[in-house]
PDB file of N, CA and C in Angstrom:
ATOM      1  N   UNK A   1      -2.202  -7.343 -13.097  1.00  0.00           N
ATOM      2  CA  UNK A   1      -1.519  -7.963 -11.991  1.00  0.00           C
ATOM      3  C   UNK A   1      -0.862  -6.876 -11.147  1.00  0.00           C
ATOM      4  N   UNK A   2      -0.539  -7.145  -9.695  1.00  0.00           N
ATOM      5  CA  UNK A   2      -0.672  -6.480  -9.288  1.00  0.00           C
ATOM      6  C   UNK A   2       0.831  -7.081  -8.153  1.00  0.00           C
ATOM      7  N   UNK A   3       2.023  -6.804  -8.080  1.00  0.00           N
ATOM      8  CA  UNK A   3       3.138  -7.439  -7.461  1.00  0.00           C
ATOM      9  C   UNK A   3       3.832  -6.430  -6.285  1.00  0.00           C
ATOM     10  N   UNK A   4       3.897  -6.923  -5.363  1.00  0.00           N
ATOM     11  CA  UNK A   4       5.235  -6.020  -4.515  1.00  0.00           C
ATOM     12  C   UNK A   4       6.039  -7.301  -3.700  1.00  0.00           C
ATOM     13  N   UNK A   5       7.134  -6.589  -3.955  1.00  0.00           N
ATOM     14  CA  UNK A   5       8.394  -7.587  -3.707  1.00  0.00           C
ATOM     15  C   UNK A   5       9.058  -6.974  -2.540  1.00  0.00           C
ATOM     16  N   UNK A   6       9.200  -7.870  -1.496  1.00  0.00           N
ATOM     17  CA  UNK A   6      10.150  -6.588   0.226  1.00  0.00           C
ATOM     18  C   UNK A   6      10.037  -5.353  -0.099  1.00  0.00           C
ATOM     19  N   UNK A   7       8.718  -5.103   0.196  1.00  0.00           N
ATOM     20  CA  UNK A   7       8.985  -3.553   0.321  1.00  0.00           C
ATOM     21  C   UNK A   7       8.187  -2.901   1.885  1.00  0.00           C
ATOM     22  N   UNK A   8       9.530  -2.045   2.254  1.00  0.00           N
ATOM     23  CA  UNK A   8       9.929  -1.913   3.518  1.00  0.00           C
ATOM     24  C   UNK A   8       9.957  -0.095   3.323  1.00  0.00           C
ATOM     25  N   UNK A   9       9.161   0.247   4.569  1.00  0.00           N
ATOM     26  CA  UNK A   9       8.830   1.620   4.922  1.00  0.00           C
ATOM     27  C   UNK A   9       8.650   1.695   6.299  1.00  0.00           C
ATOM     28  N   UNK A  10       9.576   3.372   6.349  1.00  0.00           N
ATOM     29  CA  UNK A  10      10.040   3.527   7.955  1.00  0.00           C
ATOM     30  C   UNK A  10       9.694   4.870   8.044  1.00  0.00           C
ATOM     31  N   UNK A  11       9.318   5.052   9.622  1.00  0.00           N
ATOM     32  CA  UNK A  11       9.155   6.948   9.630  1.00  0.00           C
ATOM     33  C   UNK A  11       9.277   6.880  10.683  1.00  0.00           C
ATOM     34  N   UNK A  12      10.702   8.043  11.077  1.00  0.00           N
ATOM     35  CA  UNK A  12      11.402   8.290  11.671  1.00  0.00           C
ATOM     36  C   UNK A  12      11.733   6.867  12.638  1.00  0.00           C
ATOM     37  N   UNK A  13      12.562   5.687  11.864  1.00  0.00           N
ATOM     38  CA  UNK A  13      13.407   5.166  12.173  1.00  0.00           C
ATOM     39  C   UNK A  13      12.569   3.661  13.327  1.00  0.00           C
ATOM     40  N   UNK A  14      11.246   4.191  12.896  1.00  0.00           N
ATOM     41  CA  UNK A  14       9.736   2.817  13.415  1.00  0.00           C
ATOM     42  C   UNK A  14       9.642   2.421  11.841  1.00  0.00           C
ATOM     43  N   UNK A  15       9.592   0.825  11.805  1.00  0.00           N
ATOM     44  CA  UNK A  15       9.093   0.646  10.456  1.00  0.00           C
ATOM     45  C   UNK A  15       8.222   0.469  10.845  1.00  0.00           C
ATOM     46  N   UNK A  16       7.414   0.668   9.367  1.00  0.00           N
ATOM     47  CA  UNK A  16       5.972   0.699   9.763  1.00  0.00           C
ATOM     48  C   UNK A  16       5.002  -0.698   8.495  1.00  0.00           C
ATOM     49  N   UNK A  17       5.969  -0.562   7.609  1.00  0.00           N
ATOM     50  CA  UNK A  17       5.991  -1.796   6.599  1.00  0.00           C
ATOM     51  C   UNK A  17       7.260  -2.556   6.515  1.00  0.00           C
ATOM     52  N   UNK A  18       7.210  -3.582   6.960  1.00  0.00           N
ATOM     53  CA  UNK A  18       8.757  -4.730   6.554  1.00  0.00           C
ATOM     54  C   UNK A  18       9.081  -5.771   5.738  1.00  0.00           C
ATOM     55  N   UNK A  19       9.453  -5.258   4.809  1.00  0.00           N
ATOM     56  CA  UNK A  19       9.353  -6.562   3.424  1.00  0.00           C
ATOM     57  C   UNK A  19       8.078  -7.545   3.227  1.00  0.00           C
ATOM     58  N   UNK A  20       7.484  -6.205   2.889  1.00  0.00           N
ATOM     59  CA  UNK A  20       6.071  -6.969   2.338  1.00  0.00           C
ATOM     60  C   UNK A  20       6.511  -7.340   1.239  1.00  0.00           C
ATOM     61  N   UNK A  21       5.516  -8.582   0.669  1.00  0.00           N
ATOM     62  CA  UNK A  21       5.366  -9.107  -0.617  1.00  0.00           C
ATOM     63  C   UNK A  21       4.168  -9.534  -1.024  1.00  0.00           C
ATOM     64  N   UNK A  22       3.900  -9.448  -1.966  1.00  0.00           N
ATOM     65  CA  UNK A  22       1.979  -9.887  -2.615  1.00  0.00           C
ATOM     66  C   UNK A  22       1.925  -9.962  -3.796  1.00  0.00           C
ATOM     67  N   UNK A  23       1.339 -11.366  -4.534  1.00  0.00           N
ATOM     68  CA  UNK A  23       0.935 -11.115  -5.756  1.00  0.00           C
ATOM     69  C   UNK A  23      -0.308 -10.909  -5.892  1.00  0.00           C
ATOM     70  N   UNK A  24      -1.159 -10.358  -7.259  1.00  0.00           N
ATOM     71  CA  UNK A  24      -2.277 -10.443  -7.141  1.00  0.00           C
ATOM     72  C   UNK A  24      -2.571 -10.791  -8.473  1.00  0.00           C
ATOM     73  N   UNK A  25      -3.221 -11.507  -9.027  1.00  0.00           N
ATOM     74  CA  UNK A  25      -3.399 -12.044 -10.605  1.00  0.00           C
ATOM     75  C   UNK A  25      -4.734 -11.016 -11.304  1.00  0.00           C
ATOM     76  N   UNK A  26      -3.984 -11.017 -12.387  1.00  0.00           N
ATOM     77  CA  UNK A  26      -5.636 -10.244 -12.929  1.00  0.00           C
ATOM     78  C   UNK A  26      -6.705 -11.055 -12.852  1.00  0.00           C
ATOM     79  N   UNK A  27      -7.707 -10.119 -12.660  1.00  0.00           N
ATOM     80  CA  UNK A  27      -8.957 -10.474 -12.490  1.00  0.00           C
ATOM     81  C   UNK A  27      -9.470 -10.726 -11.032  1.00  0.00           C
ATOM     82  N   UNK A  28      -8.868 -10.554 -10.462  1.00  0.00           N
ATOM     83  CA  UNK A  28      -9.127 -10.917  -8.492  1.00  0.00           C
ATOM     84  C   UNK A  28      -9.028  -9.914  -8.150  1.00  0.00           C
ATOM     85  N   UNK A  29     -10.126  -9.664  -7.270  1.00  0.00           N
ATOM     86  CA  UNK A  29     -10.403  -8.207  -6.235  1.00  0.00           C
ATOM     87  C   UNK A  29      -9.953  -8.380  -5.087  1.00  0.00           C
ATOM     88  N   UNK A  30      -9.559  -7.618  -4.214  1.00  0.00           N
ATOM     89  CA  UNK A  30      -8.717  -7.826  -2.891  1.00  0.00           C
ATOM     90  C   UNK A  30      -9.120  -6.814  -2.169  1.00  0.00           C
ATOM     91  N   UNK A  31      -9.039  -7.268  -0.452  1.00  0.00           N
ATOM     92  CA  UNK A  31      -9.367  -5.905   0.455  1.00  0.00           C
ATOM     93  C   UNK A  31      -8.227  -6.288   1.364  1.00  0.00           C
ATOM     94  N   UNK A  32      -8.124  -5.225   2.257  1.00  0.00           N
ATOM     95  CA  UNK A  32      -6.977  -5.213   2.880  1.00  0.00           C
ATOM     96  C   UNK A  32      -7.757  -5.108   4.324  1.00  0.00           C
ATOM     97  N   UNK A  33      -7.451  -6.039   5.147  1.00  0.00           N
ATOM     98  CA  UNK A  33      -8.567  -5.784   6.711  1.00  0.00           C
ATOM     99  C   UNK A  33      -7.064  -5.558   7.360  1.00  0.00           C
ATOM    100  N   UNK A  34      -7.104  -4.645   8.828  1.00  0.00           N
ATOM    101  CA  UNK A  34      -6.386  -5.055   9.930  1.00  0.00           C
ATOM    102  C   UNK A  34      -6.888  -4.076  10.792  1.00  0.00           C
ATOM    103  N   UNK A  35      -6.168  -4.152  12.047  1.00  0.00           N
ATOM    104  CA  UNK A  35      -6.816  -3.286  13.204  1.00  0.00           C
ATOM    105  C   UNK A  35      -6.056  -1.843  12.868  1.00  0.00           C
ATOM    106  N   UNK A  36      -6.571  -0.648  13.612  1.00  0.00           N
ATOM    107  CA  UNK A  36      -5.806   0.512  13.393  1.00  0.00           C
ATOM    108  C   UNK A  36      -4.334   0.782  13.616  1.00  0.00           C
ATOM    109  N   UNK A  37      -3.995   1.112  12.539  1.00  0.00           N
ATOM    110  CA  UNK A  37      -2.692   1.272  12.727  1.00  0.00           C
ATOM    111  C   UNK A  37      -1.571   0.205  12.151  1.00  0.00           C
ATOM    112  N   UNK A  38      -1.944  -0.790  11.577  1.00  0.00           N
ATOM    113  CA  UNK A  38      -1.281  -1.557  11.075  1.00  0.00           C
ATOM    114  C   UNK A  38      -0.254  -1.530  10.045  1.00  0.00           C
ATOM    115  N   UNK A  39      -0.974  -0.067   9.277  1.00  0.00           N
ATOM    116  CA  UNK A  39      -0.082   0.147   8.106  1.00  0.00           C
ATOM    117  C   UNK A  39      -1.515  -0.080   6.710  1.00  0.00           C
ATOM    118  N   UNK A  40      -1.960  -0.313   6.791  1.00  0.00           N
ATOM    119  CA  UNK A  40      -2.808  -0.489   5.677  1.00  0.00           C
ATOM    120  C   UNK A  40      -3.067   1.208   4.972  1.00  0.00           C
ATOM    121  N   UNK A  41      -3.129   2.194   5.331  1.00  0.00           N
ATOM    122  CA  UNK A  41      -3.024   3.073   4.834  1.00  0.00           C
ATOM    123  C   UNK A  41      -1.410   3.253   3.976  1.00  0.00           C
ATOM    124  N   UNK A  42      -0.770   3.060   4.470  1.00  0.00           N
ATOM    125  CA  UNK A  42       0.441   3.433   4.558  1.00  0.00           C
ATOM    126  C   UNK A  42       0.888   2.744   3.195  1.00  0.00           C
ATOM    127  N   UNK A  43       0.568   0.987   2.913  1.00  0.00           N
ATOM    128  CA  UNK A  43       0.884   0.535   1.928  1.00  0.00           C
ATOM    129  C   UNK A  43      -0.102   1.005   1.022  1.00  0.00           C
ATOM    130  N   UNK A  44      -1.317   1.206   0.988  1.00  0.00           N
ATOM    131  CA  UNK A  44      -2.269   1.832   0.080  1.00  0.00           C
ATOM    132  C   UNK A  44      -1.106   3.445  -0.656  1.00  0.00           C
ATOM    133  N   UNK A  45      -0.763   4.058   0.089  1.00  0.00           N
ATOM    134  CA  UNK A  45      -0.105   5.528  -0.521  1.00  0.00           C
ATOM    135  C   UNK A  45       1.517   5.182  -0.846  1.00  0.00           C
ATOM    136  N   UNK A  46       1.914   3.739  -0.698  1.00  0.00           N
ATOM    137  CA  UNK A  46       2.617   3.373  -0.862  1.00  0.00           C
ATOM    138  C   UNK A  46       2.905   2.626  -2.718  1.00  0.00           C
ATOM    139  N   UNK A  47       1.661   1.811  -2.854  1.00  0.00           N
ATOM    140  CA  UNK A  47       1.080   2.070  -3.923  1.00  0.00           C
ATOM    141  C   UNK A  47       0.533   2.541  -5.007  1.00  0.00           C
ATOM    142  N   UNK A  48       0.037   3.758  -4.504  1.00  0.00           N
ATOM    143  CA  UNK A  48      -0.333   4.662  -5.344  1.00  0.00           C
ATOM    144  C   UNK A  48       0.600   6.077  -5.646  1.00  0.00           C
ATOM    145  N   UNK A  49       2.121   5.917  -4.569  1.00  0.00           N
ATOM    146  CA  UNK A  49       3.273   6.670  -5.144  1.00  0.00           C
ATOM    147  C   UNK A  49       2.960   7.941  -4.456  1.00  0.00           C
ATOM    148  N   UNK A  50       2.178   8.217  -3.243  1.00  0.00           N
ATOM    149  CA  UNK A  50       2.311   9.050  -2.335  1.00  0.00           C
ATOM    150  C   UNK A  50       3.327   9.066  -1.952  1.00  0.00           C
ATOM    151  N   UNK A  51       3.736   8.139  -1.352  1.00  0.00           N
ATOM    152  CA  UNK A  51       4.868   7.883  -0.251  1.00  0.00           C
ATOM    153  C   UNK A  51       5.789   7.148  -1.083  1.00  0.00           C
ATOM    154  N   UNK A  52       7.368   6.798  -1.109  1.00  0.00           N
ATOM    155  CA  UNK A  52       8.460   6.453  -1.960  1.00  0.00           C
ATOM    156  C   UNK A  52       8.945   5.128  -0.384  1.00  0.00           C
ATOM    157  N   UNK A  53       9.254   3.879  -1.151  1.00  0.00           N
ATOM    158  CA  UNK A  53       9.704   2.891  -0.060  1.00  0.00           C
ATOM    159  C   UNK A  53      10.525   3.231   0.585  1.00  0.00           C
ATOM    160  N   UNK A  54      11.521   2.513   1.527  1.00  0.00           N
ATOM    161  CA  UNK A  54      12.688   2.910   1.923  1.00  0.00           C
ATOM    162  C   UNK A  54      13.741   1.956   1.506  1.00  0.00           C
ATOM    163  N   UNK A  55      12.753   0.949   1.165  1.00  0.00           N
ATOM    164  CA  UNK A  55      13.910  -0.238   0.716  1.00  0.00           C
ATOM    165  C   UNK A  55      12.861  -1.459  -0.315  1.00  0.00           C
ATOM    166  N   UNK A  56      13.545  -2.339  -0.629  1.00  0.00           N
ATOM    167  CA  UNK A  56      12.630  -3.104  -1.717  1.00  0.00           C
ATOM    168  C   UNK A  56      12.376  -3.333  -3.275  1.00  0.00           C
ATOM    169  N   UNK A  57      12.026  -4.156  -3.777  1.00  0.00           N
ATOM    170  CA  UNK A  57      12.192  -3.963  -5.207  1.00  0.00           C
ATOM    171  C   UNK A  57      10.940  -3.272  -5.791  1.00  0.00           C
ATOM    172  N   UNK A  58       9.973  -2.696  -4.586  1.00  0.00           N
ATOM    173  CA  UNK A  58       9.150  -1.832  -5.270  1.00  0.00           C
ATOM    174  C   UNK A  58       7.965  -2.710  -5.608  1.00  0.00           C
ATOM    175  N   UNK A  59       7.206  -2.199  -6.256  1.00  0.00           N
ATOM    176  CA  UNK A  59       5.875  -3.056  -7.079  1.00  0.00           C
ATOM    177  C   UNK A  59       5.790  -2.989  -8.680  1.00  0.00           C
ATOM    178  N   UNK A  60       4.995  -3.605  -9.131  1.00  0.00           N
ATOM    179  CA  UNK A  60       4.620  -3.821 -10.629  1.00  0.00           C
ATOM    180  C   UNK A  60       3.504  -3.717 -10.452  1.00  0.00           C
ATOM    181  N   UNK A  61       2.632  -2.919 -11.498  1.00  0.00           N
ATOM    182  CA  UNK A  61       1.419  -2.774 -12.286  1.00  0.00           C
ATOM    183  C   UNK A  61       1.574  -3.498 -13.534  1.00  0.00           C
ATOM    184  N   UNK A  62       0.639  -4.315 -14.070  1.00  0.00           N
ATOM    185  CA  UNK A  62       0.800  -4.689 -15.669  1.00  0.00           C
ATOM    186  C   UNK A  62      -0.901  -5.181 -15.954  1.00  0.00           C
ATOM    187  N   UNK A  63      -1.044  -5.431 -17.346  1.00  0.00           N
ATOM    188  CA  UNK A  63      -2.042  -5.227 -18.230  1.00  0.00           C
ATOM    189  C   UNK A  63      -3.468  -4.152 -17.671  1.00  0.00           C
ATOM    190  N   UNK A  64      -4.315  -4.764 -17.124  1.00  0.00           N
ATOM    191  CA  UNK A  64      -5.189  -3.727 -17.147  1.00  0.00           C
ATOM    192  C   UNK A  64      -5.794  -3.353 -15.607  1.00  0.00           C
ATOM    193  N   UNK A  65      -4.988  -3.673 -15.191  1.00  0.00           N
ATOM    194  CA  UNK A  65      -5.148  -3.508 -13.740  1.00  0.00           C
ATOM    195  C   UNK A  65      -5.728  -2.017 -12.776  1.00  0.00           C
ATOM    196  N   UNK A  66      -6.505  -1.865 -12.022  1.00  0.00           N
ATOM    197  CA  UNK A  66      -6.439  -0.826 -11.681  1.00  0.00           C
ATOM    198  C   UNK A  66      -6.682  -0.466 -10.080  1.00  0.00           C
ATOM    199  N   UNK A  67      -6.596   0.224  -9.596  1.00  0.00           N
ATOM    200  CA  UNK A  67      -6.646   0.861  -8.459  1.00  0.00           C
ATOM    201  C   UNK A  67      -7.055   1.836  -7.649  1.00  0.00           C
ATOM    202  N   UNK A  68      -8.017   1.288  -6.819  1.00  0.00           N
ATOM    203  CA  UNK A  68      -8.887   2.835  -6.540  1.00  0.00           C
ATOM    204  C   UNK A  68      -8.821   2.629  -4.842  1.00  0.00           C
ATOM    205  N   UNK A  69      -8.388   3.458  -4.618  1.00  0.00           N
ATOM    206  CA  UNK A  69      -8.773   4.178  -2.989  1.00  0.00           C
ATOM    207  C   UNK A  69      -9.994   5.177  -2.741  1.00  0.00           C
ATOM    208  N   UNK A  70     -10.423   4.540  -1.651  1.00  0.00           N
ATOM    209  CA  UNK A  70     -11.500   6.431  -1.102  1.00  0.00           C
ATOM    210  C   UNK A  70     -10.938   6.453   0.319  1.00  0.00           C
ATOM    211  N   UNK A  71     -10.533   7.553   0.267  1.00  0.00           N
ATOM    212  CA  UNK A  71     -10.329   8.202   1.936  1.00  0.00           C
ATOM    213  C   UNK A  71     -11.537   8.606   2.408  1.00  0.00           C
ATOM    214  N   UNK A  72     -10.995   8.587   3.648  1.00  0.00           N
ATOM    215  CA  UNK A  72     -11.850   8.538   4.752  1.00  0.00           C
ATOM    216  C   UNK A  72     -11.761   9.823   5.718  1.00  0.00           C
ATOM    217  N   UNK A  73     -10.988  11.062   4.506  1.00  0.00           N
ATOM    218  CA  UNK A  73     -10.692  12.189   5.588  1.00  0.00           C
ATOM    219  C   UNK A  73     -12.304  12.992   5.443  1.00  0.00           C
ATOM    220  N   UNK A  74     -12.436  13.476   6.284  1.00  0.00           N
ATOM    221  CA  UNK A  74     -13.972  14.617   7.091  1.00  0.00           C
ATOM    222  C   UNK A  74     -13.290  15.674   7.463  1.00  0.00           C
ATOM    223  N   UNK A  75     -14.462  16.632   6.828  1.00  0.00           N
ATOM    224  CA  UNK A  75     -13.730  18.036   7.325  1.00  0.00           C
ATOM    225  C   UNK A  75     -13.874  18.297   8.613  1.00  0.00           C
ATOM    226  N   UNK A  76     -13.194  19.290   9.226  1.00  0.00           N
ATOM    227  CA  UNK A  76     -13.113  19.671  10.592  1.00  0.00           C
ATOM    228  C   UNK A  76     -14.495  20.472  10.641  1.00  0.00           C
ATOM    229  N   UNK A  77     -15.581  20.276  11.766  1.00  0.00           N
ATOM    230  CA  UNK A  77     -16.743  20.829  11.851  1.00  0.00           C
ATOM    231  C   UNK A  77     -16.116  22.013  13.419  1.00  0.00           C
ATOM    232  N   UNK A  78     -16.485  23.232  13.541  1.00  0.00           N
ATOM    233  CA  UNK A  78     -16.567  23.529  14.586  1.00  0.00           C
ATOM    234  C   UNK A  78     -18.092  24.739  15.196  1.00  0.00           C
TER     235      UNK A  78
END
C-alpha cells in the first residue's frame, strides 16, 4: 500500500504540490497523467525521498509494495 496524507511542497515560496493525499491498495498499478509542469515529477522524487516535503504527514510504504521510476533525462548531444 501505498499512502500520502497533505503533503505540500514549495520552491522558492510557488507551491508546487498542496496537500496532496492518495491511497493506493496493494495490488493496483497506477500512472500519474498531467500536462507539463504539473508537478508529477516533483511528487514522483517526492516519493522516492529525493526531495523532503515542506509540510504534511508524509507517506507510508507497507507490505510489499514497490516503486519504480525511469527518467527521461538524454544526454546533451553537441
Amino acid at each position: 500500500m501505498l499512502q500520502i496524507t497533505d503533503l505540500t511542497y514549495r520552491i522558492s515560496g510557488r507551491t508546487i504540490i498542496d496537500s496532496a493525499s492518495l491511497h493506493i491498495a496493494n495490488g493496483h498499478h497506477c500512472g500519474l497523467v498531467g500536462i507539463n509542469g504539473s508537478g508529477k515529477t516533483t511528487l514522483f522524487r517526492l516519493i522516492t525521498g529525493a526531495l523532503i516535503p515542506d509540510d504534511g504527514l508524509g507517506f507510508r510504504i507497507t507490505g510489499s509494495t514497490r516503486i519504480g521510476i525511469v527518467t527521461q533525462d538524454a544526454p546533451l548531444v553537441t
